[in-house]
N, C-alpha and C. Protein backbone atom coordinates (compact mmCIF):
# COMPACT_ATOMS: atom_id res chain seq x y z
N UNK A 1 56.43 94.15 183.57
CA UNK A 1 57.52 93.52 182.88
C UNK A 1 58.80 94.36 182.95
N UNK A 2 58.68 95.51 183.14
CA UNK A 2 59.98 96.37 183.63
C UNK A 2 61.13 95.77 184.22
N UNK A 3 60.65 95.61 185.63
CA UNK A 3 60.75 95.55 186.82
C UNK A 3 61.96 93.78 186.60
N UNK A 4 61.20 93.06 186.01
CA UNK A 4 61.87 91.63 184.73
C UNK A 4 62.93 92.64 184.26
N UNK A 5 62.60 93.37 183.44
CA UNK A 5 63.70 93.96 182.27
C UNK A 5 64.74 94.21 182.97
N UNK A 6 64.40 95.13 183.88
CA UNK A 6 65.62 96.06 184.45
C UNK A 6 66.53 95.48 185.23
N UNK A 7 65.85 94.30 186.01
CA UNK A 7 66.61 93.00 187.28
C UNK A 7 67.64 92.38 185.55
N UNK A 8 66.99 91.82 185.22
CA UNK A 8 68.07 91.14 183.90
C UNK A 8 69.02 91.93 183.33
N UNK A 9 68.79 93.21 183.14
CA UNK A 9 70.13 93.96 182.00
C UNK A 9 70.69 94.58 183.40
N UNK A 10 70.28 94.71 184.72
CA UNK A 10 71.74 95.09 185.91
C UNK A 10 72.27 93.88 186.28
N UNK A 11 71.36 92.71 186.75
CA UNK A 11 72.28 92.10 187.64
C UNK A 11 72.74 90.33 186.88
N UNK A 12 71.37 90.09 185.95
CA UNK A 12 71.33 88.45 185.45
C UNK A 12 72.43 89.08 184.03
N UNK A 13 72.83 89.81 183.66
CA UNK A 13 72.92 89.79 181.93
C UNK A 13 74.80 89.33 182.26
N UNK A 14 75.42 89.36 183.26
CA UNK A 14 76.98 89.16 183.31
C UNK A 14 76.77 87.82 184.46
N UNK A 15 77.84 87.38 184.56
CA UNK A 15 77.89 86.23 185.24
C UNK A 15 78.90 87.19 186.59
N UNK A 16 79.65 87.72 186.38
CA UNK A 16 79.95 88.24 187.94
C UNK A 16 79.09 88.67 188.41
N UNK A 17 78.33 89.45 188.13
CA UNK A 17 77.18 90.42 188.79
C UNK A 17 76.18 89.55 189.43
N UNK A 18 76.20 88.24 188.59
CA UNK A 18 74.73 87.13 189.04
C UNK A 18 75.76 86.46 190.50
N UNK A 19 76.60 86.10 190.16
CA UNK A 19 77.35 85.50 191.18
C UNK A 19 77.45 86.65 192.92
N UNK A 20 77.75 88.17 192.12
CA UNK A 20 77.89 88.45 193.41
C UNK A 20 76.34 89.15 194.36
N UNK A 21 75.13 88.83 193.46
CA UNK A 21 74.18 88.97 193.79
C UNK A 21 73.91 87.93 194.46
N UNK A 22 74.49 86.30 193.94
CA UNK A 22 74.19 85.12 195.12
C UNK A 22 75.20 85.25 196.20
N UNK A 23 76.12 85.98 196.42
CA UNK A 23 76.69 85.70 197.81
C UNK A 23 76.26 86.68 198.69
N UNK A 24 75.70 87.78 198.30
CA UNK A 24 75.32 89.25 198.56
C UNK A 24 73.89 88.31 199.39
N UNK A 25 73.14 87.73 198.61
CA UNK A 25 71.90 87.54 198.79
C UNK A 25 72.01 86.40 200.08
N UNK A 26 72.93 85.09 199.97
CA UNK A 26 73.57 84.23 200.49
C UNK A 26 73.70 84.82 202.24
N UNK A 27 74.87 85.82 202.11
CA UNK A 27 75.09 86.56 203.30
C UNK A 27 74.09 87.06 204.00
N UNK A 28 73.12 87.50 203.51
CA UNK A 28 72.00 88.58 203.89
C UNK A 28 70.92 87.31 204.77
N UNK A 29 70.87 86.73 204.23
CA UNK A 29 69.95 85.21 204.32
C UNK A 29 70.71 84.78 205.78
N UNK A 30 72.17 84.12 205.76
CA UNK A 30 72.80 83.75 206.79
C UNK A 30 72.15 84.63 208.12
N UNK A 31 72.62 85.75 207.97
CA UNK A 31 72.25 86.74 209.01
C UNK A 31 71.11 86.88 209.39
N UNK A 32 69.99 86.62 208.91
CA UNK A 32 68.22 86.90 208.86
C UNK A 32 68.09 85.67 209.74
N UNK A 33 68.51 84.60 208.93
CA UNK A 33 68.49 83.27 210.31
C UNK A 33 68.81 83.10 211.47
N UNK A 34 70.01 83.45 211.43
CA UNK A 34 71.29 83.56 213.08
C UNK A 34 70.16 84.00 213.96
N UNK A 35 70.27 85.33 213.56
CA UNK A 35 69.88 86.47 214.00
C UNK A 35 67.80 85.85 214.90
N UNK A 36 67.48 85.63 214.00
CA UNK A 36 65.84 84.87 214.31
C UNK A 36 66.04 83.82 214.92
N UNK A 37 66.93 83.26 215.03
CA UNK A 37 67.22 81.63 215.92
C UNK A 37 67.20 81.93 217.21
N UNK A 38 68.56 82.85 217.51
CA UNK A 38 68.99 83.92 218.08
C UNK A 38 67.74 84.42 218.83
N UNK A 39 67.33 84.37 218.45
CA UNK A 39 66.14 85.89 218.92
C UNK A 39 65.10 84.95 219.80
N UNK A 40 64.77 84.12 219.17
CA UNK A 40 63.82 82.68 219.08
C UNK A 40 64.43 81.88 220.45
N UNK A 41 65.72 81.76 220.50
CA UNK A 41 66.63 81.30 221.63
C UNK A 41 66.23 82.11 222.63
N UNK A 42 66.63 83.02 222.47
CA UNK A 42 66.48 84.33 224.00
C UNK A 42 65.14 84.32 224.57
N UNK A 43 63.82 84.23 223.52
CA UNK A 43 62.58 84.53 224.32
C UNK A 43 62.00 83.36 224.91
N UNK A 44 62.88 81.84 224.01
CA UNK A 44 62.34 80.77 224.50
C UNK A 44 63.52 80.59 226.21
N UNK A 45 64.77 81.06 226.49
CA UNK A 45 64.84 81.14 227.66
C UNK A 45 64.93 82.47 228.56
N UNK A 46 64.31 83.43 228.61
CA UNK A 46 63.83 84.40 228.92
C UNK A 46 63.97 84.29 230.84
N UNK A 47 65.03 84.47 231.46
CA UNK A 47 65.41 84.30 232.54
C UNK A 47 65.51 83.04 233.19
N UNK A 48 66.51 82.62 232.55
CA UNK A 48 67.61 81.71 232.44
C UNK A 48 68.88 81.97 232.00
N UNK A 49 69.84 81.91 233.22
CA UNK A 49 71.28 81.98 232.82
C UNK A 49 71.42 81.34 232.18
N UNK A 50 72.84 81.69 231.01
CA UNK A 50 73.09 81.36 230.24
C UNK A 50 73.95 79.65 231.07
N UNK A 51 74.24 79.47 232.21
CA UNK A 51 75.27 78.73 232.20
C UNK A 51 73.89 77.58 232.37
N UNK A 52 72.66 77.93 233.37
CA UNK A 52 71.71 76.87 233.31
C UNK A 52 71.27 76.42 232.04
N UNK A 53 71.09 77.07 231.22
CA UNK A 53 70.74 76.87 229.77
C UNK A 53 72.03 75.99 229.08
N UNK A 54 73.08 75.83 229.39
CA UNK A 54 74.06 74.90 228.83
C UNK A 54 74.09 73.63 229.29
N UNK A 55 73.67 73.70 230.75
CA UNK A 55 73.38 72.88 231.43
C UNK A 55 72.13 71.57 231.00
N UNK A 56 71.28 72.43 230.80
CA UNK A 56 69.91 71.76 229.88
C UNK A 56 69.83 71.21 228.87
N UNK A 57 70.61 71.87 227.80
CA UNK A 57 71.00 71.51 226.26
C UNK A 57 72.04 70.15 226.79
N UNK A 58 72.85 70.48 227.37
CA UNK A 58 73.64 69.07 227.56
C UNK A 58 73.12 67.93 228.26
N UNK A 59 71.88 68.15 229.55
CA UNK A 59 71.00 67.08 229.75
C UNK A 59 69.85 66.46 228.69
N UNK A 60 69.47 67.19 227.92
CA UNK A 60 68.52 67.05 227.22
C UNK A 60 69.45 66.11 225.59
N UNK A 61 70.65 66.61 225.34
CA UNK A 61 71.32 66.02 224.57
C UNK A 61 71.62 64.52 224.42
N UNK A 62 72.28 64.07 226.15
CA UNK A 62 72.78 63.14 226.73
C UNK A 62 71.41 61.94 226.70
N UNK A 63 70.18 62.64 226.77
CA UNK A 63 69.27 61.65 227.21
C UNK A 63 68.45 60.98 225.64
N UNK A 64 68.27 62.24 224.97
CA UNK A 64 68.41 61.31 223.35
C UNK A 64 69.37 60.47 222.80
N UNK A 65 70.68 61.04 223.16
CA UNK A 65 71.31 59.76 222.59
C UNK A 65 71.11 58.73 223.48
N UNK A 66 71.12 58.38 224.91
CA UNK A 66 71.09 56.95 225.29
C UNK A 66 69.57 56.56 225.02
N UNK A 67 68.67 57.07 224.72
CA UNK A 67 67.27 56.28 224.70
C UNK A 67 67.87 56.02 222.97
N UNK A 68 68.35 56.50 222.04
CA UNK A 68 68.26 56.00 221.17
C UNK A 68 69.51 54.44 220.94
N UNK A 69 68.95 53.42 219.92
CA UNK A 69 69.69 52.45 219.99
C UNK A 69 70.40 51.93 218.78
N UNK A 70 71.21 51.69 218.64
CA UNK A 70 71.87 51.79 217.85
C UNK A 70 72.73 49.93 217.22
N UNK A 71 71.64 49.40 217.15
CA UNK A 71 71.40 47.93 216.95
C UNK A 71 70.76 47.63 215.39
């Protein structure tokens, strides 16, 4: 229950402190994602230029939207 105590009287007991713990936390989060997408991107094209890889995303783009219909 400390561990409770001590998180509440530093960071929950003021409203700036809670606020800049959500953008603090917010930011940290943003970056953990990018960053793993990112990462996730590279090994899923793992020698593939980058310009063939734009190439793909824009064929692969083009062909969902016309199979999809819009009726």
């Amino acid at each position: 229950m400390t561990f409770v105590t001590t998180l509440y009287n530093s960071v929950l007991r003021r409203t700036s402190t809670f606020i800049l713990a959500m953008v603090v936390t917010a930011y940290a989060f943003d970056r953990v994602v990018d960053e793993g997408g990112e990462a996730i991107w590279r090994y899923h094209n793992r020698g593939v230029s980058k310009k063939t890889a734009k190439i793909m995303v824009s064929m692969i783009s083009q062909l969902h939207f016309q199979s999809m219909s819009f009726t």
